[in-house]
Protein backbone atom coordinates (compact mmCIF):
# COMPACT_ATOMS: atom_id res chain seq x y z
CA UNK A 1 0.00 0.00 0.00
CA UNK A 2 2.73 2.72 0.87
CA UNK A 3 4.70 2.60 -2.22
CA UNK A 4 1.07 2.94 -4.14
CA UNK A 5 0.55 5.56 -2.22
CA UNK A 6 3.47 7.30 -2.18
CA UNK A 7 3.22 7.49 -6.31
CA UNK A 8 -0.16 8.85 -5.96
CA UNK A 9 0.76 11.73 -3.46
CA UNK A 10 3.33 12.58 -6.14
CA UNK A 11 0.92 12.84 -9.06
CA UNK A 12 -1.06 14.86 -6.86
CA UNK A 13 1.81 17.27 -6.24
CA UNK A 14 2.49 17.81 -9.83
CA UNK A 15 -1.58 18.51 -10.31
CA UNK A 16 -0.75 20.87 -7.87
CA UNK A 17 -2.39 19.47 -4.34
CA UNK A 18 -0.40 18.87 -0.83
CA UNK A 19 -2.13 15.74 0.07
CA UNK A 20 -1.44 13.51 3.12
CA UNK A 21 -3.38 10.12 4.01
CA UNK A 22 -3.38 8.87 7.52
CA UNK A 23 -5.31 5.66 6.49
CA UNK A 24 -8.37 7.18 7.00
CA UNK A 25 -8.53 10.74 6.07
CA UNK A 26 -6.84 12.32 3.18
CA UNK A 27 -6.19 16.31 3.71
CA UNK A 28 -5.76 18.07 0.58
CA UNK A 29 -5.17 21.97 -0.01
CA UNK A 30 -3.35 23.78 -3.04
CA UNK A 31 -0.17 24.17 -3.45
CA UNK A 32 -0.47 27.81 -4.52
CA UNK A 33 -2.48 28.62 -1.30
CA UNK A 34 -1.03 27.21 1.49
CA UNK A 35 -2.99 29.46 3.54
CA UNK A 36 -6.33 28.35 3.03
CA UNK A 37 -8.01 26.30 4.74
CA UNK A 38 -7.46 22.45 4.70
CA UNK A 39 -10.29 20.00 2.91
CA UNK A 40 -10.91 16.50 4.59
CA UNK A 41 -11.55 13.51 2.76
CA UNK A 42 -13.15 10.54 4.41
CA UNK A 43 -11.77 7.73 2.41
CA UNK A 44 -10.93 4.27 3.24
CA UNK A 45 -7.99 2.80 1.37
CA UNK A 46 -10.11 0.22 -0.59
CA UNK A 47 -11.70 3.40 -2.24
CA UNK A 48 -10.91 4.81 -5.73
CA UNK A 49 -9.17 8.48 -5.49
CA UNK A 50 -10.13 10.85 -7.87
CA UNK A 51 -7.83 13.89 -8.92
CA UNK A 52 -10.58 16.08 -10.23
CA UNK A 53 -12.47 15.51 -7.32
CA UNK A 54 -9.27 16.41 -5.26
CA UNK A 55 -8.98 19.24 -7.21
CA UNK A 56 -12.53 20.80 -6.86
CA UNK A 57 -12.39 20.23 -3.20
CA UNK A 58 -9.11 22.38 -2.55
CA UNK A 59 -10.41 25.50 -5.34
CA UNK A 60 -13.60 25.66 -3.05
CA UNK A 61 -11.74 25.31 0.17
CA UNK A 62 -9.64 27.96 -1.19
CA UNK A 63 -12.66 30.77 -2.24
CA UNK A 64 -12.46 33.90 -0.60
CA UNK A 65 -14.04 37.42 -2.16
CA UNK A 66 -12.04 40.43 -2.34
CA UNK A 67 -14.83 42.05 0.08
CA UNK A 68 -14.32 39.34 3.05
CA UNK A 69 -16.11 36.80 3.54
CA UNK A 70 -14.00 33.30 3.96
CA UNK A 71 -14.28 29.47 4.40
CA UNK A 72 -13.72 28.17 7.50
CA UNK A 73 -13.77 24.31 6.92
CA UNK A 74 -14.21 22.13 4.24
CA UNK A 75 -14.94 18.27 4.13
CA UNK A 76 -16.20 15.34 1.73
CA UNK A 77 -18.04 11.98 1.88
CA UNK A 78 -16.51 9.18 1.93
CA UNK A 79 -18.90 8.87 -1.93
CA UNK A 80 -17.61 11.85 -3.68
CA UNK A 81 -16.27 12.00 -7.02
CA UNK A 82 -15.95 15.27 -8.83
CA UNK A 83 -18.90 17.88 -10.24
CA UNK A 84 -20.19 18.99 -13.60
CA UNK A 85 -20.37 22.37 -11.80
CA UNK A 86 -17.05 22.52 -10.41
CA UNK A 87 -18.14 21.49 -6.99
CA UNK A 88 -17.44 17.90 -5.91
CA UNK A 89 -20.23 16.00 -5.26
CA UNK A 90 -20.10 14.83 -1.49
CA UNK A 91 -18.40 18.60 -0.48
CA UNK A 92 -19.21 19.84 2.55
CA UNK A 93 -18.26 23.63 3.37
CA UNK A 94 -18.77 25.90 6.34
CA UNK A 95 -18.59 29.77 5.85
CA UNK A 96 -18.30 32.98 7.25
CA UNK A 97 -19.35 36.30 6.20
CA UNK A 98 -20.35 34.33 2.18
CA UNK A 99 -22.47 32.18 1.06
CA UNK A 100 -21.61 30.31 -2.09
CA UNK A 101 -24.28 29.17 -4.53
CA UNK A 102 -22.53 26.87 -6.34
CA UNK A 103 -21.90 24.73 -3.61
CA UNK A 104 -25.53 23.69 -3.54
CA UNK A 105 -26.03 24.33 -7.39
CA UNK A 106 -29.11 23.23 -9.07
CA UNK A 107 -30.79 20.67 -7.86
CA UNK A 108 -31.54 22.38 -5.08
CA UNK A 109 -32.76 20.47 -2.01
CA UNK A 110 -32.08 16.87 -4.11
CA UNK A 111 -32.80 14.85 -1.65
CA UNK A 112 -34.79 11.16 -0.08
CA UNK A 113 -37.63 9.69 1.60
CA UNK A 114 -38.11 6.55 3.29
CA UNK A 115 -41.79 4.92 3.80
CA UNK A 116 -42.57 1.39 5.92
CA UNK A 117 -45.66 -0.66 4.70
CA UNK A 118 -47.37 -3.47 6.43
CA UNK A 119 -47.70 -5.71 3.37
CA UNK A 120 -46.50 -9.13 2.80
CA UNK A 121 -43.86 -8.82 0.24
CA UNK A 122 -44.58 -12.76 -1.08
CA UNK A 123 -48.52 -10.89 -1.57
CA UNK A 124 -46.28 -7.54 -3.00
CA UNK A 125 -44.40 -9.57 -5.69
CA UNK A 126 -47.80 -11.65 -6.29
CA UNK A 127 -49.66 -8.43 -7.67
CA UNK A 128 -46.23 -6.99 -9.07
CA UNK A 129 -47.03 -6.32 -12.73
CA UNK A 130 -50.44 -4.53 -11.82
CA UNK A 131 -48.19 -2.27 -9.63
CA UNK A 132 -45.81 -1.79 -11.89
CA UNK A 133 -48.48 -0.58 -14.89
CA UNK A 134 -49.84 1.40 -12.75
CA UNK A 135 -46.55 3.61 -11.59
CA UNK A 136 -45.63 3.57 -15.00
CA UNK A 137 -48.77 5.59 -15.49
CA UNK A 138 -47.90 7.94 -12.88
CA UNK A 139 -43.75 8.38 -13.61
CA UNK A 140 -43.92 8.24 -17.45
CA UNK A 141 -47.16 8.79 -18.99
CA UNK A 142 -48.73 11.65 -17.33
CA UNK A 143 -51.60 9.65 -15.49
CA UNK A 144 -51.14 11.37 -12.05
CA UNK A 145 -53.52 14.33 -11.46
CA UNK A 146 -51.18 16.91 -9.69
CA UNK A 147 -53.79 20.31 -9.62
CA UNK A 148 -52.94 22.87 -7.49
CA UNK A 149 -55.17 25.84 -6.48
CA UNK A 150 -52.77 28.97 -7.21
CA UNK A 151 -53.61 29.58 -3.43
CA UNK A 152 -51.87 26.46 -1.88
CA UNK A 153 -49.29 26.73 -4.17
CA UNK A 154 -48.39 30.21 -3.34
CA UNK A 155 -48.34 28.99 0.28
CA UNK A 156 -45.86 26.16 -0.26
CA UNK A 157 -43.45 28.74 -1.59
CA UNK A 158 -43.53 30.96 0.90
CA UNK A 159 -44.25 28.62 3.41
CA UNK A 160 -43.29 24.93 2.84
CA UNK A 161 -45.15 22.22 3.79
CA UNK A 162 -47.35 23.39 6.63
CA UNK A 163 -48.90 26.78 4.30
CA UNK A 164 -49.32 23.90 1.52
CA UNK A 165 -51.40 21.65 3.80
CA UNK A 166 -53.50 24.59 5.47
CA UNK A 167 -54.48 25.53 1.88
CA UNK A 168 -54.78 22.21 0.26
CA UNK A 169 -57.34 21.31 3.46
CA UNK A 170 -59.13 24.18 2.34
CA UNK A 171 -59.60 22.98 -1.33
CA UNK A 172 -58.27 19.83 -2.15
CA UNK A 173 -57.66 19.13 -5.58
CA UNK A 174 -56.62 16.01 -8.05
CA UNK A 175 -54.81 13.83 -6.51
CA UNK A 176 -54.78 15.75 -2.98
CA UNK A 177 -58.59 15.12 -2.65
CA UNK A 178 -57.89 11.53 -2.07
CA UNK A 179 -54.52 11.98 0.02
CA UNK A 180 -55.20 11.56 3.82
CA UNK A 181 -54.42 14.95 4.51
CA UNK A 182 -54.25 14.60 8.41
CA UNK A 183 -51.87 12.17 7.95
CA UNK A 184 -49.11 14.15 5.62
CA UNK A 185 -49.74 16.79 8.66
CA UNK A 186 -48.85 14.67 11.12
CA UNK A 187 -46.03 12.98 9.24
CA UNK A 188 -44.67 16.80 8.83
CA UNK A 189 -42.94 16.21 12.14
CA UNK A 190 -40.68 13.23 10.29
CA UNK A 191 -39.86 15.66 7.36
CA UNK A 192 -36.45 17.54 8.23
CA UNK A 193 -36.91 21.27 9.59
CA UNK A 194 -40.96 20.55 9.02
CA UNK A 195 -40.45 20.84 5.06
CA UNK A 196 -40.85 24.64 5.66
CA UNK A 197 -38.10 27.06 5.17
CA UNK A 198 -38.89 31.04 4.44
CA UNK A 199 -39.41 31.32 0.55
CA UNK A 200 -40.86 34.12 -2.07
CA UNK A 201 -43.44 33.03 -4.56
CA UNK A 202 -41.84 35.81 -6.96
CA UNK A 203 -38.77 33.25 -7.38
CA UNK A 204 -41.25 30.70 -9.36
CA UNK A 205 -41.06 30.56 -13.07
CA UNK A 206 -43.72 32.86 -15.15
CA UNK A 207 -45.92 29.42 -16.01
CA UNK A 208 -46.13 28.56 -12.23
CA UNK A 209 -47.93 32.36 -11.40
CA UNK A 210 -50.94 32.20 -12.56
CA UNK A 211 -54.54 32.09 -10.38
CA UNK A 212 -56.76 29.61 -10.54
CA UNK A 213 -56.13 25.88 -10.93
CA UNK A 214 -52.06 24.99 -11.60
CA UNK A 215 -51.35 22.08 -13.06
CA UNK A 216 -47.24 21.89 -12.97
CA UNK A 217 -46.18 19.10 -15.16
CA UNK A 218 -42.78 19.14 -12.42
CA UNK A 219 -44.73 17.90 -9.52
CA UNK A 220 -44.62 14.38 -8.43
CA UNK A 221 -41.65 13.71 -11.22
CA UNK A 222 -38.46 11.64 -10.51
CA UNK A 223 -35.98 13.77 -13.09
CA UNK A 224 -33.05 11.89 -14.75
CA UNK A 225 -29.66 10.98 -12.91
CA UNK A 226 -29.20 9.00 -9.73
CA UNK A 227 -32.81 9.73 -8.89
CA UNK A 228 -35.24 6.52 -8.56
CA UNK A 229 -38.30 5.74 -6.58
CA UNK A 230 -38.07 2.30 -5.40
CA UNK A 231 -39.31 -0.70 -3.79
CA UNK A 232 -37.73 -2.13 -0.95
CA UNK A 233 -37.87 -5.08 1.54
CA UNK A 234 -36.36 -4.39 5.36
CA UNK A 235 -34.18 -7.22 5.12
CA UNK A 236 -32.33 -6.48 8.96
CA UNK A 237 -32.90 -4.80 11.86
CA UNK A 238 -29.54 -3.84 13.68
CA UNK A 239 -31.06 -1.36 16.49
CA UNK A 240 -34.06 -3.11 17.21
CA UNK A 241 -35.28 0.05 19.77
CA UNK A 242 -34.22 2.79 17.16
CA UNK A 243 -36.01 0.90 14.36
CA UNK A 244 -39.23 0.43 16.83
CA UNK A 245 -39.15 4.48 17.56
CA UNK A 246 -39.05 4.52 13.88
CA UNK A 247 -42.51 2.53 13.26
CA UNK A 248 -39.70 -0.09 11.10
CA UNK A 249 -39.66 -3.43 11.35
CA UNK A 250 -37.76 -6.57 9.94
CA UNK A 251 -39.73 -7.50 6.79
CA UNK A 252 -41.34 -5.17 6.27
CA UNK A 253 -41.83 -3.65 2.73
CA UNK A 254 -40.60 -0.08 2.28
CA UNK A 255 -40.56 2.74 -0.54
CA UNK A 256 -37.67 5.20 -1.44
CA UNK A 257 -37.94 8.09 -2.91
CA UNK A 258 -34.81 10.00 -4.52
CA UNK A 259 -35.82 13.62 -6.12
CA UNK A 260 -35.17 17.52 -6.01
CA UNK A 261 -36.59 20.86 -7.26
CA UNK A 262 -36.81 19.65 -10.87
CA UNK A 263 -37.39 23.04 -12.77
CA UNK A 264 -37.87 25.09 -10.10
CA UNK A 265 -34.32 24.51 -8.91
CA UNK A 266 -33.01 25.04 -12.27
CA UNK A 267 -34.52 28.44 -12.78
CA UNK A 268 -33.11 29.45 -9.13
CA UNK A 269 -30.06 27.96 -9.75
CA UNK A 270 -29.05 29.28 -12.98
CA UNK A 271 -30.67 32.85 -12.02
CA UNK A 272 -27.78 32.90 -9.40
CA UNK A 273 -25.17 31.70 -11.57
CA UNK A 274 -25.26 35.06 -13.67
CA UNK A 275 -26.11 37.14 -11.23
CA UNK A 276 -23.14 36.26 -8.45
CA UNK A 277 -21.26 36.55 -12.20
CA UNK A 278 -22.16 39.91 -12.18
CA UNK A 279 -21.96 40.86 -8.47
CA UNK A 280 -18.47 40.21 -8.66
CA UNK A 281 -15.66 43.14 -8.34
CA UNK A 282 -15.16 44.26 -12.16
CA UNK A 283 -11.34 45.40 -10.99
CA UNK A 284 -10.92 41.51 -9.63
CA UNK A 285 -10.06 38.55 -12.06
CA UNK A 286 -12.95 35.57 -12.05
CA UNK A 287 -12.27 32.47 -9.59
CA UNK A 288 -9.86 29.96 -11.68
CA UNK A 289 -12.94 27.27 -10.36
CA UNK A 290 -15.34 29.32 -11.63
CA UNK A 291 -17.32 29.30 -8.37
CA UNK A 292 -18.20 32.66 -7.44
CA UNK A 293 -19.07 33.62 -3.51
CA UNK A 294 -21.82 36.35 -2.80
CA UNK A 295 -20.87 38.62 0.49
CA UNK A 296 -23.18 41.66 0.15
CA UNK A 297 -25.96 40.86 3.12
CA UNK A 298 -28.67 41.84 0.96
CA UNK A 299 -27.91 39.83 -1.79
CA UNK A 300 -27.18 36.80 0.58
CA UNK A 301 -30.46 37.12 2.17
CA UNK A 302 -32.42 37.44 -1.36
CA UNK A 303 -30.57 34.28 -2.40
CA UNK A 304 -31.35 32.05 0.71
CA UNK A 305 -34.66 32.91 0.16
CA UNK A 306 -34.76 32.18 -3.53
CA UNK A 307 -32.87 28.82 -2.65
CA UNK A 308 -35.68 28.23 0.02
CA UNK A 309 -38.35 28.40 -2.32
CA UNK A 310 -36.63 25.75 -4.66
CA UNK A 311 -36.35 23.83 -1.25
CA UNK A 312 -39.90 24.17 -0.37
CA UNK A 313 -40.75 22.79 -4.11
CA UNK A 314 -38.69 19.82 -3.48
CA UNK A 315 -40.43 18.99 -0.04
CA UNK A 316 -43.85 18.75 -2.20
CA UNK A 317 -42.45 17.11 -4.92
CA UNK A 318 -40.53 13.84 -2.93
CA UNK A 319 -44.19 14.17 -0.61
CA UNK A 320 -46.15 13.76 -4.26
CA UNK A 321 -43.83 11.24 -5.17
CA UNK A 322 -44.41 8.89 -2.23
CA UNK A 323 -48.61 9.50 -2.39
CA UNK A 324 -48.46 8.54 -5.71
CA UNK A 325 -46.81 4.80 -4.27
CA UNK A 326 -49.32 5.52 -1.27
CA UNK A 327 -52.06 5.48 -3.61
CA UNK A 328 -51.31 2.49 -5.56
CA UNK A 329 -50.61 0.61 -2.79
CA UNK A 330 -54.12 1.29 -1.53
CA UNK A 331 -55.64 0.40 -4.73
CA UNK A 332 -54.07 -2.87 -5.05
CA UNK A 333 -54.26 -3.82 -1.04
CA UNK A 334 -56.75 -2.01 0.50
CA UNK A 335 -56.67 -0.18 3.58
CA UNK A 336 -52.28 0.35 3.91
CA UNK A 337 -50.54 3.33 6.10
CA UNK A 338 -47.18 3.40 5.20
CA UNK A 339 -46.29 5.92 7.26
CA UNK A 340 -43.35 8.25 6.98
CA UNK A 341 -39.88 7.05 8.41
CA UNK A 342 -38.06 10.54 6.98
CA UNK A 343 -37.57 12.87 4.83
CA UNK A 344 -33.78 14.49 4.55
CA UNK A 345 -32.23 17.00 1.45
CA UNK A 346 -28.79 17.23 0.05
CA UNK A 347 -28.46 19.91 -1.70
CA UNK A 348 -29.19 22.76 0.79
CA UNK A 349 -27.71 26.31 2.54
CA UNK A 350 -28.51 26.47 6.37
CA UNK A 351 -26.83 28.40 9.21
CA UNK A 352 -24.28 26.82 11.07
CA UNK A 353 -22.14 28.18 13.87
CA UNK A 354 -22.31 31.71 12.75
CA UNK A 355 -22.42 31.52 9.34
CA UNK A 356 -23.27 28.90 6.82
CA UNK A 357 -23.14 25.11 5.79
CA UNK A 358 -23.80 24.06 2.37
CA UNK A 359 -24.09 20.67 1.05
CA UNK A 360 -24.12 19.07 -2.45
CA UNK A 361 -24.68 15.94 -2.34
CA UNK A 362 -23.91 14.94 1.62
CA UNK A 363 -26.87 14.14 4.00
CA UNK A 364 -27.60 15.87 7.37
CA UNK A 365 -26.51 13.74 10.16
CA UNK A 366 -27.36 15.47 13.43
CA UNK A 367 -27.42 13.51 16.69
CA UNK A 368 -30.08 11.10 17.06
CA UNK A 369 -31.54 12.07 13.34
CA UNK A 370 -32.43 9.31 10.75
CA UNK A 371 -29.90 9.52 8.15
CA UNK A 372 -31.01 7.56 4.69
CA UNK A 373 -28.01 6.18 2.41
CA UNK A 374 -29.33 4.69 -0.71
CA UNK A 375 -26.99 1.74 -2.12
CA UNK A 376 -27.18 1.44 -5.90
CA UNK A 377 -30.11 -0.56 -7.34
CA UNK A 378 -28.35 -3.62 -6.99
CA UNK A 379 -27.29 -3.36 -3.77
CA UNK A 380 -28.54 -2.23 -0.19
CA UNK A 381 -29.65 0.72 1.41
CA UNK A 382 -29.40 1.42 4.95
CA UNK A 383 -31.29 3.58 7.63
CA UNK A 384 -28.83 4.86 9.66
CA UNK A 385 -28.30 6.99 12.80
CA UNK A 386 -26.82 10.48 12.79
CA UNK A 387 -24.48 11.01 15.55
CA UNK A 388 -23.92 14.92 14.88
CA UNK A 389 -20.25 14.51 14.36
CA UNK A 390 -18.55 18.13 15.01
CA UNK A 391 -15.36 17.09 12.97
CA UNK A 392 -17.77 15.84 9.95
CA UNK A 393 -19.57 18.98 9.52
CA UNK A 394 -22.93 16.43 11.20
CA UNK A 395 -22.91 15.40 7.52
CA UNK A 396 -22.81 12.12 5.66
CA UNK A 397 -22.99 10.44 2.78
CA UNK A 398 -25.49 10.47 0.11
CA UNK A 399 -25.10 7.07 -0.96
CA UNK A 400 -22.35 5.03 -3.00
CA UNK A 401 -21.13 7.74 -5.22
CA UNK A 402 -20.22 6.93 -8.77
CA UNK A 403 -16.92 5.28 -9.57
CA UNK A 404 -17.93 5.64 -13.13
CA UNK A 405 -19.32 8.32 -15.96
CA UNK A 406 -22.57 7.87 -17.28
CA UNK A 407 -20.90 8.19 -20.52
CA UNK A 408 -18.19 5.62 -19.59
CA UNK A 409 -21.31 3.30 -18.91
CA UNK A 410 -23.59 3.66 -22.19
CA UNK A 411 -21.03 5.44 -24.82
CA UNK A 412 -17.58 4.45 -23.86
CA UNK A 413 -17.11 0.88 -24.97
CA UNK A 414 -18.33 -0.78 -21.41
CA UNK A 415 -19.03 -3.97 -21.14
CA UNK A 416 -22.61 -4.16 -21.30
CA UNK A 417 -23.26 -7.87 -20.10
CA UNK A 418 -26.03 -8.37 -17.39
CA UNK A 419 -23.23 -10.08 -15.08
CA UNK A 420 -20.84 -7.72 -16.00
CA UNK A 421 -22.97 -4.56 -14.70
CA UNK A 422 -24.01 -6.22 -11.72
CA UNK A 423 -27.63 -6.09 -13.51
CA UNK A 424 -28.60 -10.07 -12.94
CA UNK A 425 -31.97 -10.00 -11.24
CA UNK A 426 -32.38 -6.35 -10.77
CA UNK A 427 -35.71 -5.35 -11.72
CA UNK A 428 -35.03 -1.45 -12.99
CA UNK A 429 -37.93 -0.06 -14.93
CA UNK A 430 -37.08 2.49 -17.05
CA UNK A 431 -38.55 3.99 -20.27
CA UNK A 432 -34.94 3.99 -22.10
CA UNK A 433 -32.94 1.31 -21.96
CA UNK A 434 -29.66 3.11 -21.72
CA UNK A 435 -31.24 4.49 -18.47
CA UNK A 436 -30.48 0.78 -16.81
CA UNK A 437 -27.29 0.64 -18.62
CA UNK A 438 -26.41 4.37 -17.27
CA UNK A 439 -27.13 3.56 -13.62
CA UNK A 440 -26.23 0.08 -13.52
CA UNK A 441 -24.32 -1.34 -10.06
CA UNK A 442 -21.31 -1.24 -11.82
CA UNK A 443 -21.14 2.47 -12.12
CA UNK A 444 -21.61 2.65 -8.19
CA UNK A 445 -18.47 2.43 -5.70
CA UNK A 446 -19.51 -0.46 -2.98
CA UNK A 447 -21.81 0.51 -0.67
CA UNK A 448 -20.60 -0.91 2.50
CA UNK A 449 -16.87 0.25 2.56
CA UNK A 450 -18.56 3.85 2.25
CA UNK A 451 -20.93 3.10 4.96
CA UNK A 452 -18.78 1.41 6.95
CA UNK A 453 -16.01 4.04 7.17
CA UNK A 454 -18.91 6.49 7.93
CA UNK A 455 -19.80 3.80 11.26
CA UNK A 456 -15.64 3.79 12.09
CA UNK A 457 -15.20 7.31 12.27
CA UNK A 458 -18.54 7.84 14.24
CA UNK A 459 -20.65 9.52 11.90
CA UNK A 460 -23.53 7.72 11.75
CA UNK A 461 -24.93 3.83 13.77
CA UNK A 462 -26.48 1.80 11.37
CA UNK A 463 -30.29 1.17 12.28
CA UNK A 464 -31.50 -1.28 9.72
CA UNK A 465 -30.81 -2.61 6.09
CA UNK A 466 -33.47 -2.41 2.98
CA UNK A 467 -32.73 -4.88 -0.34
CA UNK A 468 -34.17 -3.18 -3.36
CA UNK A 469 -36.88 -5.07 -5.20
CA UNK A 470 -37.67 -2.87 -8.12
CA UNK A 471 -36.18 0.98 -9.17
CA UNK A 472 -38.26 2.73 -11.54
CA UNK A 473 -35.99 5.46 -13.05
CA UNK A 474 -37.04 8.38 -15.62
């Protein structure tokens, strides 16, 4: 291992990083900046390391703006690989005085949620192709009725969650008219910081403000990616008084849902792209990472709010998500709760410690708070326990993290055997069938060496496991 190592430090130094590895954690920082700030890297030696991803982590520990504003710490998840954006996914950066946009980026508040059912999963797989006709409905041909009255939808902008049930109760429409609404208010309490955050309706898009009756083609959509709704099974139970707390229970069959602010993060997202463009100083050269910060405090606050919106959007959109498996559930088995385990973004801004923590693509994991870390669709999932680790930023893991391109996968001469991508008996349903090929286990870094480092350094306690039994993907 040390002579391996060793070579890799050196290729690092002539990217130009000063990395050190003490088995565990690799600390990187640029060479050219040896004042800034050092990133951590959660990374157990079985692990692929990416130079990119190195490199993206070190530029954004290294952001400061010519009017103050500085980062204080900076670390990543033991899944990270690098960004599209710039920003590796899995980063992880506390500020002071700045917030930086592109550290949360686009899919704003990306993020999963975990349901328990009390059905037989023998009587489940029995009545599977009736299920699966019927989601396919809902995910890919439009069948789900998702009206809004402009009201409620106003409300879940400003408001979040709790405005869009006090409105919806009011005048349910679609698909809401058959939700048990006292139940999605009472499950609010499982959905992290309530699902409300303080948002503007003037940040939707022009097709979203209009009065009457909305109907946002957005809502209750998976998107493309890494994001999946899915079937599960609870196949253990490791803390059988956590999991009881938690209303989960061994066999049990469970839902996932993986989504974010589809189009209404976009539109925030790229609106703040230009304009902390052209906020910056017109006397100071760009960022060489092209991430910009934003200091002035009114255009901080008038972001946060705009990102808040986005975040509010996503809240409804996961919630949608799981009524529409809700619903089908109930059709096919009658009377079923499936109540809410949690609900927990990614992609998110939030104060921390006198200034700010963003995330892309890292999960909160305060003490005693369910944590969710989705394996690939091959593999396991597990419900974990947050332990609020100071040194971690109280963050972990998103899931696997890729250890390989999408294009790599469908478009770079991959092997595309069944065995070979880890596809044998995976039920993915998908309308394009490079989707499968795209997201296939094989793209995925192992599961439970990310996990497990996560459980060594004291991040998270490991509640229970779930084994996928289908993924339906966009």
């Amino acid at each position: 291992m040390q002579p391996k190592l060793n070579r890799l430090l050196r290729a690092l130094a002539r990217e130009g990083l000063d990395v050190t590895y003490d088995g565990r954690v690799y600390t990187v920082r640029l060479l050219a900046d040896p004042h800034a700030p050092a990133a951590e890297v959660l990374l157990p030696p079985d692990l692929p390391v990416e130079g990119k991803a190195f490199q993206q982590l070190a530029a954004l520990a290294a952001l400061h703006h010519p009017d103050g504003g500085r980062v204080k710490q900076v670390r990543a998840t033991p899944d990270f690989h690098p960004g599209d954006s710039g920003v590796a996914i899995g980063s992880v950066v506390h500020t002071e005085g700045m917030v930086v946009p592109g550290a949360v980026g686009t899919d704003i508040n990306c993020g999963m949620r975990l349901h328990v059912a009390d059905i037989p999963v023998d009587a489940f797989l029995a009545r599977r192709d009736a299920f699966v006709e019927r989601m396919k409905g809902h995910c890919f041909f439009g069948t789900r009725d998702v009206a809004q009255g402009s009201r409620a939808l106003e409300a879940l902008l400003r408001d979040g969650l709790p405005g869009w049930l006090l409105e919806t109760q009011e005048n349910p429409l679609g698909m809401s008219a058959r939700a048990d609404l006292g139940q999605l208010d009472r499950e609010s309490a499982r959905v992290y910081l309530g699902g409300a955050l303080e948002g503007d309706p003037s940040w939707a898009p022009t097709g979203l403000r209009r009065e009457g009756v909305v109907r946002d083609p957005g809502l209750a959509t998976i998107g493309g990616g890494n994001h999946f709704v899915e079937v599960q099974r609870v196949e253990a139970v490791v803390d059988r008084a956590r999991a009881r707390a938690w209303g989960v229970r061994e066999g049990q069959l469970a839902f996932m849902v993986h989504s974010g602010s589809r189009d209404m993060g976009k539109h925030v997202g790229r609106t703040w792209q230009e304009r902390v463009r052209a906020a910056w100083p017109a006397s100071t050269p760009f960022p060489e990472s092209g991430i910009f910060p934003l200091v002035d405090p009114e255009k901080v606050r008038e972001y946060l709010k705009a990102e808040a919106t986005a975040a509010n959007y996503a809240f409804l959109n996961r919630l949608l998500l799981a009524e529409l498996v809700r619903h089908t559930l109930r059709e096919l088995f009658g009377d079923v709760e499936a109540p809410l385990v949690y609900d927990v973004p990614h992609n998110i801004t939030l104060p921390w410690e006198g200034g700010w923590l963003a995330r892309k693509g890292a999960c909160p994991a305060e003490d005693e708070q369910p944590v969710i870390i989705p394996g690939s669709m091959g593999a396991e999932s597990y419900l974990m326990r947050g332990l609020g680790n100071a040194r971690a930023l109280a963050s972990a893991s998103h899931g696997a993290g890729r250890a390989r391109s999408r294009f790599s996968m469908s478009r770079g001469g991959a092997e595309h055997r069944e065995e070979a991508l880890g596809l044998t008996g995976v039920d993915c349903i998908a309308l394009r069938a490079e989707r499968r090929i795209e997201e296939a286990p094989a793209a995925y870094k192992p599961i439970g060496s990310v996990v497990g480092a996560q459980v060594e350094a004291d991040i998270v306690r490991e509640v229970a496991r779930l084994r996928p039994l289908m993924t339906f993907k966009a």
